[in-house]
N, C-alpha and C. Protein backbone atom coordinates (compact mmCIF):
# COMPACT_ATOMS: atom_id res chain seq x y z
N UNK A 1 -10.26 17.97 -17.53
CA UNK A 1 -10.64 17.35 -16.26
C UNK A 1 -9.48 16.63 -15.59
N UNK A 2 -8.32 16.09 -16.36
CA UNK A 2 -7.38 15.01 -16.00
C UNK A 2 -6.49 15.66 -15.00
N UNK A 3 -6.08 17.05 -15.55
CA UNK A 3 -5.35 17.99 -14.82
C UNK A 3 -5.48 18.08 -13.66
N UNK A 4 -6.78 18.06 -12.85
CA UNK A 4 -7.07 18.80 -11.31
C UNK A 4 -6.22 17.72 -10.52
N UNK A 5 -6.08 16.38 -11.61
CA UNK A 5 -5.94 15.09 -10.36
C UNK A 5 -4.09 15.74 -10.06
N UNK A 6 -3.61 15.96 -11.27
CA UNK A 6 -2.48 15.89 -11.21
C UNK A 6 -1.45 15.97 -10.14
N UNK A 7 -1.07 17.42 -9.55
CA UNK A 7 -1.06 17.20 -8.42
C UNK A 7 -1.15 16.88 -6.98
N UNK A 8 -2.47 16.67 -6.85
CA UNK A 8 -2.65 16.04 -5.64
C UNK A 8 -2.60 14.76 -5.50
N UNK A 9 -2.52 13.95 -7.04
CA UNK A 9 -1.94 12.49 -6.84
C UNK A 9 -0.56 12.56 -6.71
N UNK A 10 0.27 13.82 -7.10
CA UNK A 10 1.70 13.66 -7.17
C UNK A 10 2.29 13.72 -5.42
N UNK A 11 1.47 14.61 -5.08
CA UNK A 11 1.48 14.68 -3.62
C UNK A 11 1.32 13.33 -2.62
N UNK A 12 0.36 12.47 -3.25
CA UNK A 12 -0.05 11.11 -2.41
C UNK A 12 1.11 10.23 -2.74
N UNK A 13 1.64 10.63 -4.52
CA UNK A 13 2.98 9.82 -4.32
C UNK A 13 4.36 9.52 -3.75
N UNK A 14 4.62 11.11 -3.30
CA UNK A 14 5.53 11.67 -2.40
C UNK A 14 5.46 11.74 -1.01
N UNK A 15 4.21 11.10 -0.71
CA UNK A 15 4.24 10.97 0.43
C UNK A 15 4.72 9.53 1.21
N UNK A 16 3.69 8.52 -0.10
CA UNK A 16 3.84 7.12 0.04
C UNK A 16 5.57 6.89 0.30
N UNK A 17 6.30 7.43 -0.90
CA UNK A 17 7.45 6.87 -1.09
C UNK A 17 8.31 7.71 0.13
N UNK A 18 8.01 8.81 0.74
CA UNK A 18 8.64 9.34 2.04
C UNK A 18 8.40 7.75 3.58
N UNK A 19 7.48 7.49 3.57
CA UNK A 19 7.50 6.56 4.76
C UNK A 19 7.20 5.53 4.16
N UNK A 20 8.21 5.39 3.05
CA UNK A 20 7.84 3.81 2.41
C UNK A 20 8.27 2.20 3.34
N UNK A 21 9.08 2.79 3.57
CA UNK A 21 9.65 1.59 4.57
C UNK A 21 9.80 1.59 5.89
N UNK A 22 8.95 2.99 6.79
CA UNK A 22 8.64 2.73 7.66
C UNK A 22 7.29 1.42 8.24
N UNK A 23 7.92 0.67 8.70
CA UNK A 23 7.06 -0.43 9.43
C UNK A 23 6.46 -0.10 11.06
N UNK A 24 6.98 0.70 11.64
CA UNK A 24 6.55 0.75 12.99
C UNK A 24 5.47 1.34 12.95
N UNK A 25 4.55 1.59 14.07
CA UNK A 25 3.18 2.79 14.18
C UNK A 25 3.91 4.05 14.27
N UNK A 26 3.31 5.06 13.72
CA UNK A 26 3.73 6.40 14.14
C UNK A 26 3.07 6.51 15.46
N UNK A 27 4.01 7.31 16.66
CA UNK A 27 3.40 7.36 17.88
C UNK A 27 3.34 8.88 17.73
N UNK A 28 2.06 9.34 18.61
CA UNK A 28 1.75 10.88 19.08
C UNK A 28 3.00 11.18 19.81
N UNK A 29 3.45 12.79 18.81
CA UNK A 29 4.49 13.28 19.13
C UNK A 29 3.43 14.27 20.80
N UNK A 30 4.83 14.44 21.48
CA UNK A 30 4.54 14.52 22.56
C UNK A 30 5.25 16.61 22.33
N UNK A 31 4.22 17.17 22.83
CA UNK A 31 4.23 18.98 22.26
C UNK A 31 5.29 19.37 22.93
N UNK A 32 6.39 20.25 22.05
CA UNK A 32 7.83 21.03 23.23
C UNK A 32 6.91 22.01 24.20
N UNK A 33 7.78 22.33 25.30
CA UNK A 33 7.67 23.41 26.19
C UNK A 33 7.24 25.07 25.32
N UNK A 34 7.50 25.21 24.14
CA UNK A 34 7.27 26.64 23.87
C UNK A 34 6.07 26.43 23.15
N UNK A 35 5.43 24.98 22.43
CA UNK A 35 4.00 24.68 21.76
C UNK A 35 3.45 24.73 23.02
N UNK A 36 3.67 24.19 24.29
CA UNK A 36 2.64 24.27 25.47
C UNK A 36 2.32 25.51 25.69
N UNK A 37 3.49 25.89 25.69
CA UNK A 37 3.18 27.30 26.39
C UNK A 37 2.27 28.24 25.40
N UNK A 38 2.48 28.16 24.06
CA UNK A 38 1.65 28.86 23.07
C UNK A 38 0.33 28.60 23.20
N UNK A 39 -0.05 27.06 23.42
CA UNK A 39 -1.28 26.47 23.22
C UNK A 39 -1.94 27.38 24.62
N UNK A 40 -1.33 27.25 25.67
CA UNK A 40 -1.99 27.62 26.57
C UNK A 40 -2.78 28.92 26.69
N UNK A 41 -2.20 29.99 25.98
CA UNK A 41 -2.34 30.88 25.73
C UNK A 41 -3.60 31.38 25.07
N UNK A 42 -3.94 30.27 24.18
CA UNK A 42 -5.01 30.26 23.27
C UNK A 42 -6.55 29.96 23.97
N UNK A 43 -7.31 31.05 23.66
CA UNK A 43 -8.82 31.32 23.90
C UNK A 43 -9.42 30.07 23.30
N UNK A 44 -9.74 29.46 24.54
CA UNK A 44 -10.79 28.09 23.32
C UNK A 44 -12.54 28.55 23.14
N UNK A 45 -13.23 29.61 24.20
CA UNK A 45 -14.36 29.89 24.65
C UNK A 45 -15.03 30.23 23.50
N UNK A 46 -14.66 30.69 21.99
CA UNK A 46 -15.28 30.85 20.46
C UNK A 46 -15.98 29.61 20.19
N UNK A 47 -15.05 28.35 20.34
CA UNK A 47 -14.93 27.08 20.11
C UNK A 47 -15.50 26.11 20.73
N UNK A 48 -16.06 26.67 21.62
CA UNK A 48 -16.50 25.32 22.80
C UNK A 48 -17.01 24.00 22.15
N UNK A 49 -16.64 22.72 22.08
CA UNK A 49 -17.60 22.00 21.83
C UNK A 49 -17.22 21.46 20.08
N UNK A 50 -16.34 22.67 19.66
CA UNK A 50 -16.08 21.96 18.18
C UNK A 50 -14.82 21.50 18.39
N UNK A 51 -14.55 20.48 17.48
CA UNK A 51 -12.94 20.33 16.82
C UNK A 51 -11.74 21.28 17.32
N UNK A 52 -10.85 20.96 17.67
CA UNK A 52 -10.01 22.37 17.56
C UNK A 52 -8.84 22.00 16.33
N UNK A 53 -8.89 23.18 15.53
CA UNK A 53 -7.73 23.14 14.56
C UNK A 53 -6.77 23.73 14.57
N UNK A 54 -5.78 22.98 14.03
CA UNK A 54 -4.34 22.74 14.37
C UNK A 54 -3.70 23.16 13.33
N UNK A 55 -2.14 23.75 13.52
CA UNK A 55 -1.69 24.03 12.36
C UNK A 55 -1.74 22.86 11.58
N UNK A 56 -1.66 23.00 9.92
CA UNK A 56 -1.36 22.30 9.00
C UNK A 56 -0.70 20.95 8.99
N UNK A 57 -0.50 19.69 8.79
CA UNK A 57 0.72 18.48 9.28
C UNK A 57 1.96 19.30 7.92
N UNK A 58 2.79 18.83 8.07
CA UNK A 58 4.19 18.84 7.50
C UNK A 58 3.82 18.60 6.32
N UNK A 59 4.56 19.16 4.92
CA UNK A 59 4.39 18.19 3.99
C UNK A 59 4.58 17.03 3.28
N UNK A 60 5.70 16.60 4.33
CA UNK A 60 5.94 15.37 4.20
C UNK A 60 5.05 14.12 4.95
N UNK A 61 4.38 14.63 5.73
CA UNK A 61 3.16 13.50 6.85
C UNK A 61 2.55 12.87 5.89
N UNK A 62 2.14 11.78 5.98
CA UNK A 62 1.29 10.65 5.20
C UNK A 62 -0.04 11.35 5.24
N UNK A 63 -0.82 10.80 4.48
CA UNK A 63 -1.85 11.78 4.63
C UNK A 63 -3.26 10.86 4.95
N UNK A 64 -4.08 11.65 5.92
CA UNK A 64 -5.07 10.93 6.75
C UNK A 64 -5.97 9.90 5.61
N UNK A 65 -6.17 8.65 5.82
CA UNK A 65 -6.77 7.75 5.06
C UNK A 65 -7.93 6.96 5.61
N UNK A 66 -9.05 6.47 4.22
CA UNK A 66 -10.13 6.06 5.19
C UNK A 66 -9.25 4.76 5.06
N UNK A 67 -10.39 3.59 5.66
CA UNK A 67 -10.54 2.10 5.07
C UNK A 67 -10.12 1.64 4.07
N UNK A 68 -9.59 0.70 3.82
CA UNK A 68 -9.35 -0.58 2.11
C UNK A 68 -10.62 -0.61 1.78
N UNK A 69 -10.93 -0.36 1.09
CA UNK A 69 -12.11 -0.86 -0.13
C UNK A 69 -12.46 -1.97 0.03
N UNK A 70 -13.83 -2.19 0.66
CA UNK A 70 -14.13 -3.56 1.12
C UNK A 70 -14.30 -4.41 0.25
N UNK A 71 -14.30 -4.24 -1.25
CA UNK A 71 -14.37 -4.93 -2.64
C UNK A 71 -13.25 -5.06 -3.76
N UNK A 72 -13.03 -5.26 -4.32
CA UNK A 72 -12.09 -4.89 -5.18
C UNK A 72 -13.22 -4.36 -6.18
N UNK A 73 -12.16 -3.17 -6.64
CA UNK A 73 -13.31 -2.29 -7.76
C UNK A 73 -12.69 -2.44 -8.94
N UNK A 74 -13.20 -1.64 -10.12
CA UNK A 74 -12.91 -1.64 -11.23
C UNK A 74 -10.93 -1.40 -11.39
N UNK A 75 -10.43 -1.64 -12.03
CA UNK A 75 -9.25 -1.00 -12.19
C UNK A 75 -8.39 -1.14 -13.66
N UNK A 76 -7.32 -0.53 -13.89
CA UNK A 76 -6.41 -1.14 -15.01
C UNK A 76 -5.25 -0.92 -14.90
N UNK A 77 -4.48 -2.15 -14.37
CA UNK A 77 -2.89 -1.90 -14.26
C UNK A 77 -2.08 -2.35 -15.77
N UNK A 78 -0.38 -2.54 -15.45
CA UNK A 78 -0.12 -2.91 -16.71
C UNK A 78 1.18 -4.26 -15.96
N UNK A 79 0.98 -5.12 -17.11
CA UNK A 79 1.86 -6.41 -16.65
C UNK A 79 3.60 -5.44 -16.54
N UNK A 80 4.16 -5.47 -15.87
CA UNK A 80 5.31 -4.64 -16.20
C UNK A 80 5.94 -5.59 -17.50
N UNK A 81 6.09 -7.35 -17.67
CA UNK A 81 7.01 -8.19 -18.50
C UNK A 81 6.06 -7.33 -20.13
N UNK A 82 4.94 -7.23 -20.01
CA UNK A 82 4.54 -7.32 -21.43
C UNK A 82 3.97 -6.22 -21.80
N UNK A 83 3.84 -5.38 -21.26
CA UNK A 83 3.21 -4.13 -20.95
C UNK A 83 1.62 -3.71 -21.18
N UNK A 84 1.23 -5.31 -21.30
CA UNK A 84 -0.55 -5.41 -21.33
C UNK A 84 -1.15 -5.07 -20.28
N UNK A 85 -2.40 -4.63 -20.57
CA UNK A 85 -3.30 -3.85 -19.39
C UNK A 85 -3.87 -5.41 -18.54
N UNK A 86 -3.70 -4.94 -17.42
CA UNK A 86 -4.57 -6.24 -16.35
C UNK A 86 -5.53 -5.30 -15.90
N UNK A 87 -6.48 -5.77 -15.56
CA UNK A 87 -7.77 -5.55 -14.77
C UNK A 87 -8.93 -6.60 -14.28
N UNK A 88 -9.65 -5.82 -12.97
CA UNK A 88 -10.63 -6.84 -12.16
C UNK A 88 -10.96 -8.21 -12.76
N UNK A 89 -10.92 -8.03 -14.55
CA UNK A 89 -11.48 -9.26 -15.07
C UNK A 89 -10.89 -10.73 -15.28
N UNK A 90 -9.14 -10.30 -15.43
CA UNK A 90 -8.44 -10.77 -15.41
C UNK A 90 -8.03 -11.64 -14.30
N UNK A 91 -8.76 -11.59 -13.23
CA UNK A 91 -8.00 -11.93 -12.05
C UNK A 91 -9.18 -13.60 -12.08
N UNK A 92 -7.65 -14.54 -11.23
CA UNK A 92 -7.86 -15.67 -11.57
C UNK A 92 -9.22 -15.71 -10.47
N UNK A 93 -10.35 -16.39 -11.45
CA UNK A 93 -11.25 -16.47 -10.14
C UNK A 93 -11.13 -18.23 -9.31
N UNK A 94 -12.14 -18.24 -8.12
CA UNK A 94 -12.34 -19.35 -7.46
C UNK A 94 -11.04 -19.66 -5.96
N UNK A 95 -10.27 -18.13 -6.01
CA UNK A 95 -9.51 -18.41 -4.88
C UNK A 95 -8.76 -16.85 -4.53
N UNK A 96 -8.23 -16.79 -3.18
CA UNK A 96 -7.81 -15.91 -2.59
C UNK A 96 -7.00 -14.62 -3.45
N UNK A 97 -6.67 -13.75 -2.95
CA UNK A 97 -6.40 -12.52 -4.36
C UNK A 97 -5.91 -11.26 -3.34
N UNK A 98 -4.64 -11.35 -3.64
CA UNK A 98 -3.49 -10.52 -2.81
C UNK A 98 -2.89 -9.11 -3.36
N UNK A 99 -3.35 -8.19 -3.12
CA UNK A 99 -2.69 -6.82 -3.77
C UNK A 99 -1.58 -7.03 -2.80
N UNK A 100 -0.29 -6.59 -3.06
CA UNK A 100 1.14 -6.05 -2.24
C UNK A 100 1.59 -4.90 -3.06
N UNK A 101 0.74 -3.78 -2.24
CA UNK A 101 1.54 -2.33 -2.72
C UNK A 101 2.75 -1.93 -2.07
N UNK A 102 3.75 -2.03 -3.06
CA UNK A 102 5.06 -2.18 -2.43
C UNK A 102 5.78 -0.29 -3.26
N UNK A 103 7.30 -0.65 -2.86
CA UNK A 103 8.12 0.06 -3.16
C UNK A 103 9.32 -0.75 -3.21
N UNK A 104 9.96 -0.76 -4.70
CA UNK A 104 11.19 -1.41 -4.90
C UNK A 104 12.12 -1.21 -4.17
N UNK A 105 12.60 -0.45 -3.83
CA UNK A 105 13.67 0.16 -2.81
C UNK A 105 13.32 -0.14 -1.26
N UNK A 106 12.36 -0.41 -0.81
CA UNK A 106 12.36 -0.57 0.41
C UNK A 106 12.39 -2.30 1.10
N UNK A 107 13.35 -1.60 1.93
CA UNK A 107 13.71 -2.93 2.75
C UNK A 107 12.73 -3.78 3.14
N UNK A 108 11.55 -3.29 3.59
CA UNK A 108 10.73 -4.36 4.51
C UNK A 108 10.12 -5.23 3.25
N UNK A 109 9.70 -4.48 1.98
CA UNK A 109 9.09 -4.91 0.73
C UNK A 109 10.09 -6.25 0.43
N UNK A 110 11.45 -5.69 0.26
CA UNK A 110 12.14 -6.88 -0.25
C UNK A 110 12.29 -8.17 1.00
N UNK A 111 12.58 -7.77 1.91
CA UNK A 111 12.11 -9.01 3.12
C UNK A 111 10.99 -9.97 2.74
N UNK A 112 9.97 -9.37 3.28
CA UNK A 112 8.85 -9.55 2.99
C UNK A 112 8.82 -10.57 1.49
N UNK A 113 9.36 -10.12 0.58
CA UNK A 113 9.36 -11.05 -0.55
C UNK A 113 10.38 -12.17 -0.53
N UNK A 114 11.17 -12.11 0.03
CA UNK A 114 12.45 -12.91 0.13
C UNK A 114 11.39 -14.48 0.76
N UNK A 115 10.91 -14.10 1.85
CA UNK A 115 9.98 -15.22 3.17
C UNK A 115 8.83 -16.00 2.44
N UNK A 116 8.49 -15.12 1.27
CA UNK A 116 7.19 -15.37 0.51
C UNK A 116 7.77 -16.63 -0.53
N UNK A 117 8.86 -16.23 -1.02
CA UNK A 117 9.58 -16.79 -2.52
C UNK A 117 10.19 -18.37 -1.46
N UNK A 118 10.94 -18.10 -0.65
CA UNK A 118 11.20 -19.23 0.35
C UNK A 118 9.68 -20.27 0.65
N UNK A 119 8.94 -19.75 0.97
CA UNK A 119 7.46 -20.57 0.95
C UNK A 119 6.51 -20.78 -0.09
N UNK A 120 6.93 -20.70 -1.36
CA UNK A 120 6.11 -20.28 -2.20
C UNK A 120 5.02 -21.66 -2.28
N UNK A 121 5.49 -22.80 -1.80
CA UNK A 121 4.55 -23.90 -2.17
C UNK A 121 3.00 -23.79 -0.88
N UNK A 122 3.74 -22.68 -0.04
CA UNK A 122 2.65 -22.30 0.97
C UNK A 122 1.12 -21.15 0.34
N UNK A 123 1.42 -20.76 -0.42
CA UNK A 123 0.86 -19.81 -1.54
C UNK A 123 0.85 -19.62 -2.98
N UNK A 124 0.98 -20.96 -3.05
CA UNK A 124 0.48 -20.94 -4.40
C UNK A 124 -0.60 -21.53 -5.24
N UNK A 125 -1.42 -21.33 -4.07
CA UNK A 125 -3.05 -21.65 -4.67
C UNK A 125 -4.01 -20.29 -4.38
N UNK A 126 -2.83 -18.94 -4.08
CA UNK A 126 -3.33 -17.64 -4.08
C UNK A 126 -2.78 -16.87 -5.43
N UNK A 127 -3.62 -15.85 -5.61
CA UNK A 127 -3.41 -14.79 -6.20
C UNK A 127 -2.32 -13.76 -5.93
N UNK A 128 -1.40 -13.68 -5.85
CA UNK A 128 -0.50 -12.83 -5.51
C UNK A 128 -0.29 -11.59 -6.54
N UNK A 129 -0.57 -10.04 -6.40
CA UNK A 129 -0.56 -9.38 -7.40
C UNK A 129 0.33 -8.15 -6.47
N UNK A 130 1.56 -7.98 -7.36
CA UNK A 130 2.32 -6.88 -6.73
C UNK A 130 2.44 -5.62 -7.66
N UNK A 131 1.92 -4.38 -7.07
CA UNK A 131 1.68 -3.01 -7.52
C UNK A 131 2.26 -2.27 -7.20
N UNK A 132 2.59 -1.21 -8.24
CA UNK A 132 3.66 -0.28 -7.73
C UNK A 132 3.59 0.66 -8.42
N UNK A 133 3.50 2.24 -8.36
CA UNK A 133 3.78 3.45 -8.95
C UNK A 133 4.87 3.88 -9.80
N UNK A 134 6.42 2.97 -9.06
CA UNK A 134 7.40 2.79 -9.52
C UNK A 134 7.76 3.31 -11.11
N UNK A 135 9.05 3.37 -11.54
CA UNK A 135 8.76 3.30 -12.93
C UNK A 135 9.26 2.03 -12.84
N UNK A 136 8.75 1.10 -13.93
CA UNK A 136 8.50 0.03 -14.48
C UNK A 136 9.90 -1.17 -14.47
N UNK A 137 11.29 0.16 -15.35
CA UNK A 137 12.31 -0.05 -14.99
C UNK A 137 12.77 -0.84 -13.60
N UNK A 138 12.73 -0.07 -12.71
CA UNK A 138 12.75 -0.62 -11.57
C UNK A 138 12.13 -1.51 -10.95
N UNK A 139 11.13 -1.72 -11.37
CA UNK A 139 10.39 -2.77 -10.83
C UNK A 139 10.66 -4.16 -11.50
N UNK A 140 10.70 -4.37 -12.77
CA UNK A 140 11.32 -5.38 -13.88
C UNK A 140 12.38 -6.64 -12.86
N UNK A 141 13.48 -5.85 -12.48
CA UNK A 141 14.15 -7.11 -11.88
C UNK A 141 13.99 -7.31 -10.02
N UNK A 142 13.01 -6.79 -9.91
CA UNK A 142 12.14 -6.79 -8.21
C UNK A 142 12.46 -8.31 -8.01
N UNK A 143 11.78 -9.28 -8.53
CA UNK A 143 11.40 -10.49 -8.50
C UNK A 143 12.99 -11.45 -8.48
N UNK A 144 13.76 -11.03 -9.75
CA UNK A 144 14.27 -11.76 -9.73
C UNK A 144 15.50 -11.49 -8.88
N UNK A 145 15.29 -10.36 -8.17
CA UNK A 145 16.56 -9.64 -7.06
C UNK A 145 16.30 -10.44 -5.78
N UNK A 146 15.05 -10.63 -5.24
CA UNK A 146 14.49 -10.47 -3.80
C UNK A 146 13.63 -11.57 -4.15
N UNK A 147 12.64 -12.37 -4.65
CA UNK A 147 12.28 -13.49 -4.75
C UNK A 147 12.14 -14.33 -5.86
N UNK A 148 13.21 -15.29 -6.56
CA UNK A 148 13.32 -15.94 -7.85
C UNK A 148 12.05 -17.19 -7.88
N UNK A 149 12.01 -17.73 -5.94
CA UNK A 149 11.01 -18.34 -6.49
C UNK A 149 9.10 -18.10 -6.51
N UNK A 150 9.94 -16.79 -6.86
CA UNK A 150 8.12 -16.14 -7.46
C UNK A 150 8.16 -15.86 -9.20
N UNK A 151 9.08 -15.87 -9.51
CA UNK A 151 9.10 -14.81 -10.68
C UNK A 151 9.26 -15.94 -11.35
N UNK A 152 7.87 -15.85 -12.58
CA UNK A 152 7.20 -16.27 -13.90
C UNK A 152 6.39 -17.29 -13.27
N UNK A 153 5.78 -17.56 -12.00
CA UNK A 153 4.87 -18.66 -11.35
C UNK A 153 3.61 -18.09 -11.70
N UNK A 154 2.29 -19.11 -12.23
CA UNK A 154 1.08 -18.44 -13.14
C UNK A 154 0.43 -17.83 -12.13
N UNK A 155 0.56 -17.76 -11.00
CA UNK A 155 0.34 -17.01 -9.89
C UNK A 155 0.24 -15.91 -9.01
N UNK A 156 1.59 -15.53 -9.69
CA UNK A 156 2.04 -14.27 -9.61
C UNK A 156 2.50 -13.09 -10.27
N UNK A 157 1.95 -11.97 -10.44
CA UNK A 157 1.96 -11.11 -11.85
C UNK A 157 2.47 -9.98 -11.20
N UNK A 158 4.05 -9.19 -11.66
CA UNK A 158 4.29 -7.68 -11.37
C UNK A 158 3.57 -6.70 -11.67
N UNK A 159 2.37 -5.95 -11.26
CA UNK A 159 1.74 -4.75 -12.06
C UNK A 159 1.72 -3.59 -11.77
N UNK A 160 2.38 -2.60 -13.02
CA UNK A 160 2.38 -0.84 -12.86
C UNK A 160 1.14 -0.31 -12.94
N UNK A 161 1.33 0.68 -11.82
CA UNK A 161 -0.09 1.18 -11.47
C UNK A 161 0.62 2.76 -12.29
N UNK A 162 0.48 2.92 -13.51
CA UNK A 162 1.04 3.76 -14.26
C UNK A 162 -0.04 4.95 -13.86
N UNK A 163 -1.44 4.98 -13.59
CA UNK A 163 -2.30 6.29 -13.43
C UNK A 163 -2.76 6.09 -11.71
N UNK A 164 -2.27 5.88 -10.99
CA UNK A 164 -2.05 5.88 -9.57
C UNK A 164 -3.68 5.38 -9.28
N UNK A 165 -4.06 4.05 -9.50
CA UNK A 165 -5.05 4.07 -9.29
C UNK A 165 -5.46 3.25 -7.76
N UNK A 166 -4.25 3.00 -7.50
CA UNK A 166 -5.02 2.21 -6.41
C UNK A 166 -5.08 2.71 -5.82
N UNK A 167 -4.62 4.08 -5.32
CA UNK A 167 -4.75 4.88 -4.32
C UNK A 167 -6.07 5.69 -4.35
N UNK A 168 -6.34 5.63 -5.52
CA UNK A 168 -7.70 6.48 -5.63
C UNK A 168 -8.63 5.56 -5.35
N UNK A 169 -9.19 3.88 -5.74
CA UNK A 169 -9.87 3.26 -5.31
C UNK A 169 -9.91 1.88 -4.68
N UNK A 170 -8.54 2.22 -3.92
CA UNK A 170 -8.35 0.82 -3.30
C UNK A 170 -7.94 1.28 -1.49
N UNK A 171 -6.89 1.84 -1.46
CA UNK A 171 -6.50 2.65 -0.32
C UNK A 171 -4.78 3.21 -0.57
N UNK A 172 -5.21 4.23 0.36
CA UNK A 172 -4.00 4.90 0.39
C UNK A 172 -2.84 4.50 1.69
N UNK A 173 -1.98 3.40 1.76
CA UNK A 173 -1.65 3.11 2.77
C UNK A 173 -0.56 4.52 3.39
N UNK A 174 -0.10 4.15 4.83
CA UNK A 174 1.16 4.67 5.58
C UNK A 174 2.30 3.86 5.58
N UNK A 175 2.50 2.87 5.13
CA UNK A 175 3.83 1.85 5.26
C UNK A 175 3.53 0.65 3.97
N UNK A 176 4.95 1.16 3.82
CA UNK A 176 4.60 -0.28 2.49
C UNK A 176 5.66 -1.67 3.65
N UNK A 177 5.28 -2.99 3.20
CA UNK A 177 4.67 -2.95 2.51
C UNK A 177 3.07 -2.69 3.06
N UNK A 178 1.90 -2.48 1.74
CA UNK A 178 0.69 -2.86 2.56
C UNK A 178 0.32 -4.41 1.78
N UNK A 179 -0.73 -5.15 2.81
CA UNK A 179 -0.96 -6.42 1.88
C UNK A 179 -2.27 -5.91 1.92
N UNK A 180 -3.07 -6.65 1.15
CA UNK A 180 -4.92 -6.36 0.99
C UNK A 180 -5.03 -7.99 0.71
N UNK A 181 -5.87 -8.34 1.37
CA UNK A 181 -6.24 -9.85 0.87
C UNK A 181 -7.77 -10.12 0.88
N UNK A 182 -8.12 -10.48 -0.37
CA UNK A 182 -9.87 -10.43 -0.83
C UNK A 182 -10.12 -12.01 -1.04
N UNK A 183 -11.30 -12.10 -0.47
CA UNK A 183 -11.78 -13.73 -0.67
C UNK A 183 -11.85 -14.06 -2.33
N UNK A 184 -12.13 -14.99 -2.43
CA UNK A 184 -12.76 -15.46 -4.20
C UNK A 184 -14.14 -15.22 -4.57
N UNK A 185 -14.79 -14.22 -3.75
CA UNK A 185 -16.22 -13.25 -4.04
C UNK A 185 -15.73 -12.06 -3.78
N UNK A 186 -14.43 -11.72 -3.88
CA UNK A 186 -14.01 -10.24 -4.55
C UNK A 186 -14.15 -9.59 -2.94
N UNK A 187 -14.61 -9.74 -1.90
CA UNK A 187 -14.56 -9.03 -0.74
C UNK A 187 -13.78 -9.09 0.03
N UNK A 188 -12.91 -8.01 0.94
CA UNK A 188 -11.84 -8.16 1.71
C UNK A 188 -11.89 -8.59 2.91
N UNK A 189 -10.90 -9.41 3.26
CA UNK A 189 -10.76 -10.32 4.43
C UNK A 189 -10.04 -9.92 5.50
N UNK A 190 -8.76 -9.43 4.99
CA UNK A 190 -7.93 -8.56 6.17
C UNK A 190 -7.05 -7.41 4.86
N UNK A 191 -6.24 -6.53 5.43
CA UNK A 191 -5.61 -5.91 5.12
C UNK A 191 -4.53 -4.99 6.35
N UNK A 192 -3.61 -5.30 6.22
CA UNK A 192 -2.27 -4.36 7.04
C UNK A 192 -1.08 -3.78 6.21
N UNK A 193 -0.36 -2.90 7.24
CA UNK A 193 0.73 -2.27 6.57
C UNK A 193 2.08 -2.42 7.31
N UNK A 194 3.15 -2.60 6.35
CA UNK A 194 4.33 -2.84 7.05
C UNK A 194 4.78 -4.44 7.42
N UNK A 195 5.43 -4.89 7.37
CA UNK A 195 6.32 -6.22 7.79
C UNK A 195 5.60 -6.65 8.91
N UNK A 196 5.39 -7.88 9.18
CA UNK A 196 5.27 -9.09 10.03
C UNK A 196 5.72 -9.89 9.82
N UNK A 197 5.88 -11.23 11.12
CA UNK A 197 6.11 -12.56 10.57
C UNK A 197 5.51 -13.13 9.13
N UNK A 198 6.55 -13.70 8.60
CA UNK A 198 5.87 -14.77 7.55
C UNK A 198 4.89 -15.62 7.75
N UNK A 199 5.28 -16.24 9.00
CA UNK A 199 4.06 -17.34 9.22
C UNK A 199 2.83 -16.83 9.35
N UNK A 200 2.75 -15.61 9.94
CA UNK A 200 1.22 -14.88 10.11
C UNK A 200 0.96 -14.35 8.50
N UNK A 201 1.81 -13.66 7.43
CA UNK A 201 1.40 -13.87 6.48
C UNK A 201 1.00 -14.38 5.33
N UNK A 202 1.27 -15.49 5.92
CA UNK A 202 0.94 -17.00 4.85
C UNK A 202 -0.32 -17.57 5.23
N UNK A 203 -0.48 -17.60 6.68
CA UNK A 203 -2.17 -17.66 7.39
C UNK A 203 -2.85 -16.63 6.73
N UNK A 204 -2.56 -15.32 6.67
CA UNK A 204 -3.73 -14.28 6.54
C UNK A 204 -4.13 -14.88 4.88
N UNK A 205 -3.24 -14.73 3.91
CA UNK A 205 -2.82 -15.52 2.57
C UNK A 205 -4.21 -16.57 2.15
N UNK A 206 -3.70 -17.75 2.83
CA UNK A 206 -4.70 -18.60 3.01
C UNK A 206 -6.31 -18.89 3.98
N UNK A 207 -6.13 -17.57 4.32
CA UNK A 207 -7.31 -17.87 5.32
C UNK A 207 -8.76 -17.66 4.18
């Protein structure tokens, strides 16, 4: 059964890490002169009224995603320092609870952490939990590269998402970073993708 996932999670991973550090919106590409002219060409009168389908996206395009998981669901990551399993149960209850699905290598991720580690006395009555597909390796000195004053705070935990799970039941973002932020009854409050001000993410944080 494990097999079927295989590739098509390998695919969601190659995609993530292709527009990992894009932060902007993707805007509607605007069709060349020889797609117009093709399109035009084309009989829609079979079709009236349905969908019209389009060639295939690229295989590199992010791939169409619903909603964040309005809950946090079951899961099992691994501490990258100790290589113990974390999961839903583990998580500190009675206050705010931050997934940051990141990518080590990408710029906006390490920003983004740099503003966080600079404010940390602004967030640190949250949950901060940073996830990553990554291998582990790489992720290990994340913290102490790009924010020292996060790394070993009881607050904040590095975790490998070694069987790609958040993508299967959390969401599949288009831009890292993404943040997800869930109240202290486990339900989500906001969630975005890609870099913003700090100050707006220290509000969303604490809200």
């Amino acid at each position: 059964m494990r097999t079927k996932f295989v590739l098509p999670l390998l695919s969601i991973s190659l995609g993530l890490f292709a527009v990992g550090c894009n932060n902007q919106p993707k805007q509607a590409e605007t069709p060349t002169t020889q797609e117009q002219a093709g399109h035009e060409g084309h009989d829609h009168s079979e079709h009236a009224g349905q969908p019209h389908q389009d060639a295939p996206a690229a295989a590199t395009a992010p791939p169409t995603v619903k909603a964040a998981n309005l809950s946090i669901p079951e899961f099992t990551f691994f501490k990258v320092k100790s290589g113990l399993p974390f999961s839903r149960a583990d998580i500190k209850a009675g206050q705010n609870t931050v997934f940051i699905l990141f990518d080590p290598s990408c710029g906006h991720c390490q920003n983004e952490t740099r503003e966080l580690a600079k404010n940390y006395d602004k967030v640190k009555g949250v949950n901060i939990y940073y996830v990553s597909m990554n291998d582990p390796a790489l992720m290990a000195s994340f913290l102490q590269t790009f924010g020292k004053e996060l790394d070993g705070k009881p607050n904040v935990e590095m975790l490998y998402d070694k069987n790609q799970e958040f993508v299967q039941r959390i969401h599949i973002p288009a831009q890292f970073p993404a943040n997800y932020v869930y109240g202290p009854d486990g339900a989500l409050k906001k969630y975005w993708e890609g870099e913003k001000a700090i100050s707006e993410v220290i509000s969303d944080f604490n809200q």
